[in-house]
PDB file of N, CA and C in Angstrom:
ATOM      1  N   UNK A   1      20.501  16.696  -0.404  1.00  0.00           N
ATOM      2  CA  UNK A   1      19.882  15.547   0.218  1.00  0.00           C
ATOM      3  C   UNK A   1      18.875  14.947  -0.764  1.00  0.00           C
ATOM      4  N   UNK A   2      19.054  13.844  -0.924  1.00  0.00           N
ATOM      5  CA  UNK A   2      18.101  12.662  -1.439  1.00  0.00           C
ATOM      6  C   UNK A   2      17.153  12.309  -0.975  1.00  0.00           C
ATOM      7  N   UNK A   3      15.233  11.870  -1.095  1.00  0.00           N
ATOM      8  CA  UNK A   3      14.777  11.510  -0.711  1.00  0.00           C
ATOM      9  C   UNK A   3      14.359  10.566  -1.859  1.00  0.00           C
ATOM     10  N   UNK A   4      14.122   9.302  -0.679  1.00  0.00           N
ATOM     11  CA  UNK A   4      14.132   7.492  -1.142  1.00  0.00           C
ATOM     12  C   UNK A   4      12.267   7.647  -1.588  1.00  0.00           C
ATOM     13  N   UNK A   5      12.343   6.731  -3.044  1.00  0.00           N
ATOM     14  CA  UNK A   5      10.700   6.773  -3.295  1.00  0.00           C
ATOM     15  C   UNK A   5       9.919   6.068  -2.853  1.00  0.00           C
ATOM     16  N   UNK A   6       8.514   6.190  -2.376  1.00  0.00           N
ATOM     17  CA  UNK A   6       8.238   5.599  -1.807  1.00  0.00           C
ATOM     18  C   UNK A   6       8.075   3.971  -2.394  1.00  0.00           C
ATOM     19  N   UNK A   7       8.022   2.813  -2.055  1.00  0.00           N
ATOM     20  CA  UNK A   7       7.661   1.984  -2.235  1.00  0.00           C
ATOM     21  C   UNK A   7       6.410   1.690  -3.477  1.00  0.00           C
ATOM     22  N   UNK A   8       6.478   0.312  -4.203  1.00  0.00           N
ATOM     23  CA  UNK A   8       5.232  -0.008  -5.190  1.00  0.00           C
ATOM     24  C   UNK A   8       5.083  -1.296  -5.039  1.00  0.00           C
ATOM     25  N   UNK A   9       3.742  -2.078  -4.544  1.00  0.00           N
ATOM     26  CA  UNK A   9       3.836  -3.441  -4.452  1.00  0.00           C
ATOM     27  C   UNK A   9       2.566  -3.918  -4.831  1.00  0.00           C
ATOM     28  N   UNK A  10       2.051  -5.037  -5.574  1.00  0.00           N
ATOM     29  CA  UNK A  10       1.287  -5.575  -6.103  1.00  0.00           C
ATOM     30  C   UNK A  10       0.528  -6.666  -5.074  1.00  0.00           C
ATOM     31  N   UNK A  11      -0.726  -6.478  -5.153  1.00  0.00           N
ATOM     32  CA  UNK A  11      -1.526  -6.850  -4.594  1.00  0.00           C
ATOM     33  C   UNK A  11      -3.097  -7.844  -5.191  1.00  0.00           C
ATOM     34  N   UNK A  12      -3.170  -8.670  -4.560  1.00  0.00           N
ATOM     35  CA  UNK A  12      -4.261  -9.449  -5.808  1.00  0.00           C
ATOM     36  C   UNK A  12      -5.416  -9.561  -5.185  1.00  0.00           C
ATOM     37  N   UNK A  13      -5.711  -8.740  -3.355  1.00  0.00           N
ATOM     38  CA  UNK A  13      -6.530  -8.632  -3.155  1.00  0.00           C
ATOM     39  C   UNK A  13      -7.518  -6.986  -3.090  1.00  0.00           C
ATOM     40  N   UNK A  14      -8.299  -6.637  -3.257  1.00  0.00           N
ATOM     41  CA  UNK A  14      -8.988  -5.267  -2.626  1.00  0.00           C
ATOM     42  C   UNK A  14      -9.076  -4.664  -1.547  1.00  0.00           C
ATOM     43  N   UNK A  15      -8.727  -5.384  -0.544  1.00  0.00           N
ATOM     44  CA  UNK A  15      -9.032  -4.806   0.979  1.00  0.00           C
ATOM     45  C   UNK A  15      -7.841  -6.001   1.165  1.00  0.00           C
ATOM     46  N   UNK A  16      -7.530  -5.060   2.114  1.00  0.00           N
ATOM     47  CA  UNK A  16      -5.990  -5.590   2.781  1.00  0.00           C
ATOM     48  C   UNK A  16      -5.520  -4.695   3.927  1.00  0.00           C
ATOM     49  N   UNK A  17      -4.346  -5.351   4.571  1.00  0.00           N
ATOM     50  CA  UNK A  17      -3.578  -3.908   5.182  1.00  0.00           C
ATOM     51  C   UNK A  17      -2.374  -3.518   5.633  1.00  0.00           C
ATOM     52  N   UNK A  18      -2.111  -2.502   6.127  1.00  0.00           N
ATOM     53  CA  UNK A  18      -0.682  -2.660   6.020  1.00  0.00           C
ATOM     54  C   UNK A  18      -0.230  -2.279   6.970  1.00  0.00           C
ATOM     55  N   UNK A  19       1.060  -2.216   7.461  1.00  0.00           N
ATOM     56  CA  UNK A  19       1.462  -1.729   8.645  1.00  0.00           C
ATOM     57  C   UNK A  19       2.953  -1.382   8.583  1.00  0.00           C
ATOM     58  N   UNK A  20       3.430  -1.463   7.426  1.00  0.00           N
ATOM     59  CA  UNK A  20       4.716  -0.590   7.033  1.00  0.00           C
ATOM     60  C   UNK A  20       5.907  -1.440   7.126  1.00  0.00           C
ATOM     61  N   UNK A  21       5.969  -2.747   7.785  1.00  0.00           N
ATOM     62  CA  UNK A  21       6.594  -3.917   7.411  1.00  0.00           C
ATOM     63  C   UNK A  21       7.959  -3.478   8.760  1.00  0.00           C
ATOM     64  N   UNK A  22       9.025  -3.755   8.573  1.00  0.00           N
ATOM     65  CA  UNK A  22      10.182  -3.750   9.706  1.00  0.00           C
ATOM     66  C   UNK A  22       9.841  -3.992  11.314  1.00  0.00           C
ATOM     67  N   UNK A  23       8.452  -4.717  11.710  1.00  0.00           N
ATOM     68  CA  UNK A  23       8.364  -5.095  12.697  1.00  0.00           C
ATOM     69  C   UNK A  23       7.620  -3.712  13.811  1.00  0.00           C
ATOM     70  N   UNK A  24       9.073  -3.524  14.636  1.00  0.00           N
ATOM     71  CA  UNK A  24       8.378  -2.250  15.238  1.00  0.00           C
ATOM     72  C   UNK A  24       8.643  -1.000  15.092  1.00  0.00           C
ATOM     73  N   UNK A  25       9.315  -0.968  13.574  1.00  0.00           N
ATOM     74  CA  UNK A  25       9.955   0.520  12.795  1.00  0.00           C
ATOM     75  C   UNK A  25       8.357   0.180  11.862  1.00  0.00           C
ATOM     76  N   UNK A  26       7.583  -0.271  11.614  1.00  0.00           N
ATOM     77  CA  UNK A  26       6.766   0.256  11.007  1.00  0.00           C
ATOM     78  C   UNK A  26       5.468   1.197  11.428  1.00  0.00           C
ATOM     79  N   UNK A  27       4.416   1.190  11.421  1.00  0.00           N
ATOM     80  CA  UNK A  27       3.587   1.619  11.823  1.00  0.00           C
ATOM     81  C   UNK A  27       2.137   1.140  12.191  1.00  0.00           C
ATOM     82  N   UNK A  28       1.209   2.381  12.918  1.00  0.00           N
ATOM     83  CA  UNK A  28      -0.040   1.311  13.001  1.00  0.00           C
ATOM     84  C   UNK A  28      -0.692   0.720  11.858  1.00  0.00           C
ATOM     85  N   UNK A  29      -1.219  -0.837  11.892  1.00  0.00           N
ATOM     86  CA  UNK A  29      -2.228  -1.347  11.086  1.00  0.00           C
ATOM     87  C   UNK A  29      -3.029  -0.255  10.386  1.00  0.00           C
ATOM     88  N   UNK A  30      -3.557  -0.425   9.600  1.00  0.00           N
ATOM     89  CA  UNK A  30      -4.381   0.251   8.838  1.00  0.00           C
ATOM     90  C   UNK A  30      -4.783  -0.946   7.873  1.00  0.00           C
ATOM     91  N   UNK A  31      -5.961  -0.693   7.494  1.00  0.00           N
ATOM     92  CA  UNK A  31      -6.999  -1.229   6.509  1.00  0.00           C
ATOM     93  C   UNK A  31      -7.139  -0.290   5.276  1.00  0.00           C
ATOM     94  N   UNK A  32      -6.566  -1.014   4.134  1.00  0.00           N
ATOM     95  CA  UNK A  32      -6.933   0.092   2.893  1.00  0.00           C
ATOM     96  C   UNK A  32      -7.988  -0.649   2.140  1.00  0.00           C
ATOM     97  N   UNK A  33      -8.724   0.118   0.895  1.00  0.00           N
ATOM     98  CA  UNK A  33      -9.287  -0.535  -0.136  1.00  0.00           C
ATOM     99  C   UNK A  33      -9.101   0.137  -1.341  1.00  0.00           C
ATOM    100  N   UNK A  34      -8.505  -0.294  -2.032  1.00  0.00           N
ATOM    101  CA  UNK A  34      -8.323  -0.188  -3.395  1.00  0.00           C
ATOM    102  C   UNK A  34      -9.822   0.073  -4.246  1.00  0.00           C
ATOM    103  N   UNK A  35     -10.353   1.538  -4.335  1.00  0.00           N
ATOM    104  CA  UNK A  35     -11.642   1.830  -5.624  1.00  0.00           C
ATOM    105  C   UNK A  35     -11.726   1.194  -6.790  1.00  0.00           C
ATOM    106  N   UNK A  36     -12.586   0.762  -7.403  1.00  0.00           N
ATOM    107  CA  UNK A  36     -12.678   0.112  -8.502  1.00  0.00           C
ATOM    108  C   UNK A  36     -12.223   0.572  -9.547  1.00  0.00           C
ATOM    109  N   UNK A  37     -12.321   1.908 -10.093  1.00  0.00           N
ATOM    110  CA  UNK A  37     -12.065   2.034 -11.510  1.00  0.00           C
ATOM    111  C   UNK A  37     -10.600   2.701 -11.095  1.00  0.00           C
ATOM    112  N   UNK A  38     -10.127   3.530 -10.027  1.00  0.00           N
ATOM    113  CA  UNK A  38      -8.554   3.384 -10.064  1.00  0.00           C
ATOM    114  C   UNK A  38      -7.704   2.397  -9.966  1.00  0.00           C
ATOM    115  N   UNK A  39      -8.010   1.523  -8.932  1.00  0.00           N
ATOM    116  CA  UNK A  39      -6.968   0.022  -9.356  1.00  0.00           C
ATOM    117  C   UNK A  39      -5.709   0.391  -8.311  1.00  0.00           C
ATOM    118  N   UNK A  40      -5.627   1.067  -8.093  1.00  0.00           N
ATOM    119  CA  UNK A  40      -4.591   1.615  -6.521  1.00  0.00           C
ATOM    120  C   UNK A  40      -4.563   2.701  -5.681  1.00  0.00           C
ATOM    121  N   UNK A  41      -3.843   2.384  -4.542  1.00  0.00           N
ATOM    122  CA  UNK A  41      -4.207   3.164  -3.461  1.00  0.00           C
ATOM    123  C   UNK A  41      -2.874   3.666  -2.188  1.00  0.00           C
ATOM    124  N   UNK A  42      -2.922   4.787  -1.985  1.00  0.00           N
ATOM    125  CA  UNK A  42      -1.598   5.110  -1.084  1.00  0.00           C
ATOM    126  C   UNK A  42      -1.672   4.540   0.219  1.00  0.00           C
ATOM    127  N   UNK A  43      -1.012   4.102   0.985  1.00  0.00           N
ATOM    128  CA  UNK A  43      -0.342   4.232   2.626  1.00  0.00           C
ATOM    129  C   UNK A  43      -0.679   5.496   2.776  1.00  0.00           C
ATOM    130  N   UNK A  44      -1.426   6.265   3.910  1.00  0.00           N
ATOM    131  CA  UNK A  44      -1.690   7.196   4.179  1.00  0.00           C
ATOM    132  C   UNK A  44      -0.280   7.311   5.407  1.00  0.00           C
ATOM    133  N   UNK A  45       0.192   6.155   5.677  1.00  0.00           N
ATOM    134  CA  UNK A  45       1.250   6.760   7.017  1.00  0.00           C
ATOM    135  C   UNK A  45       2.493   6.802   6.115  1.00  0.00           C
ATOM    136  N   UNK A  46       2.920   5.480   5.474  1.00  0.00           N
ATOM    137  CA  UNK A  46       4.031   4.756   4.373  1.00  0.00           C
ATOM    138  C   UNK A  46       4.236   5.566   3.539  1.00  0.00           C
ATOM    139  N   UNK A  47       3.008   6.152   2.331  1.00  0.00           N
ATOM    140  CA  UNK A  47       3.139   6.333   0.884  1.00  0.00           C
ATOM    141  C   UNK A  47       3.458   5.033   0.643  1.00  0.00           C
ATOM    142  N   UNK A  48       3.709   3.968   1.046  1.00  0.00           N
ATOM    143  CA  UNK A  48       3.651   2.609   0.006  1.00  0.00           C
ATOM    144  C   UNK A  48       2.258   2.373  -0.963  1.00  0.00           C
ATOM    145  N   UNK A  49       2.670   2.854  -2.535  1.00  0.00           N
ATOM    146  CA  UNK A  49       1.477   2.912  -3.536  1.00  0.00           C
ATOM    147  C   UNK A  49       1.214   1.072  -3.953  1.00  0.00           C
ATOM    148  N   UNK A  50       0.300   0.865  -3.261  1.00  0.00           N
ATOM    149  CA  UNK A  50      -0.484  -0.197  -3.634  1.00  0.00           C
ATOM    150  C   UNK A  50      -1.037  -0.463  -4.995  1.00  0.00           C
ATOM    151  N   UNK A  51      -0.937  -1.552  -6.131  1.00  0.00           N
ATOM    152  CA  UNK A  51      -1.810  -1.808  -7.549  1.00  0.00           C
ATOM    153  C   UNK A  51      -2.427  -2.932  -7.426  1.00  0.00           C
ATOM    154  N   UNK A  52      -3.653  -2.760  -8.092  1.00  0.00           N
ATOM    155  CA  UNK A  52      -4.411  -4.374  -8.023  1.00  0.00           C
ATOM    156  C   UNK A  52      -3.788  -5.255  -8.998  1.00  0.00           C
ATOM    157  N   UNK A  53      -3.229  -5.959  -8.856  1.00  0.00           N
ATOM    158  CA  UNK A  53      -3.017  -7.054 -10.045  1.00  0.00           C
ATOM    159  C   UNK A  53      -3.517  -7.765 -10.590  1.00  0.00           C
ATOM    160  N   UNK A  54      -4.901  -8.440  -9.810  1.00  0.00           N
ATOM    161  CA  UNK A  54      -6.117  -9.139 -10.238  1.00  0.00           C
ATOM    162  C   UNK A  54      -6.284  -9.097 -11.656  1.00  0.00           C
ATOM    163  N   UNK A  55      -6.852  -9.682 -12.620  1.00  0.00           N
ATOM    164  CA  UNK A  55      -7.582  -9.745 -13.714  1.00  0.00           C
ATOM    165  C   UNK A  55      -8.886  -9.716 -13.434  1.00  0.00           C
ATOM    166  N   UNK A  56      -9.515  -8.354 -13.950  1.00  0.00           N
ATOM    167  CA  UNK A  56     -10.865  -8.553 -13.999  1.00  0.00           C
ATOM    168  C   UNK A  56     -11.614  -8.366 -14.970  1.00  0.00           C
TER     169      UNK A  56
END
């Protein structure tokens, strides 16, 4: 058996949120924030790994 990776999607804000996308196959809202000197951050329900894309 195969397991599918999680997701990687680019983001240009710091605080955002997510909710796992497919409507009502996803999950609850959640509010993440991306730390400053890492630059990304996991889905604690998803694993969808969040990156800042911003230029700073």
């Amino acid at each position: 058996m195969t397991i599918q990776e999680p997701e990687t999607k680019q983001v240009d804000k710091l605080r955002f949120a997510c909710d796992g996308g497919d409507g009502a196959l996803g999950h609850p809202r959640v509010w993440l924030q991306i730390p400053h000197p890492q630059n990304w951050i996991e889905c604690p329900y998803c694993d969808c790994k969040y990156i800042h894309s911003a230029d700073q």
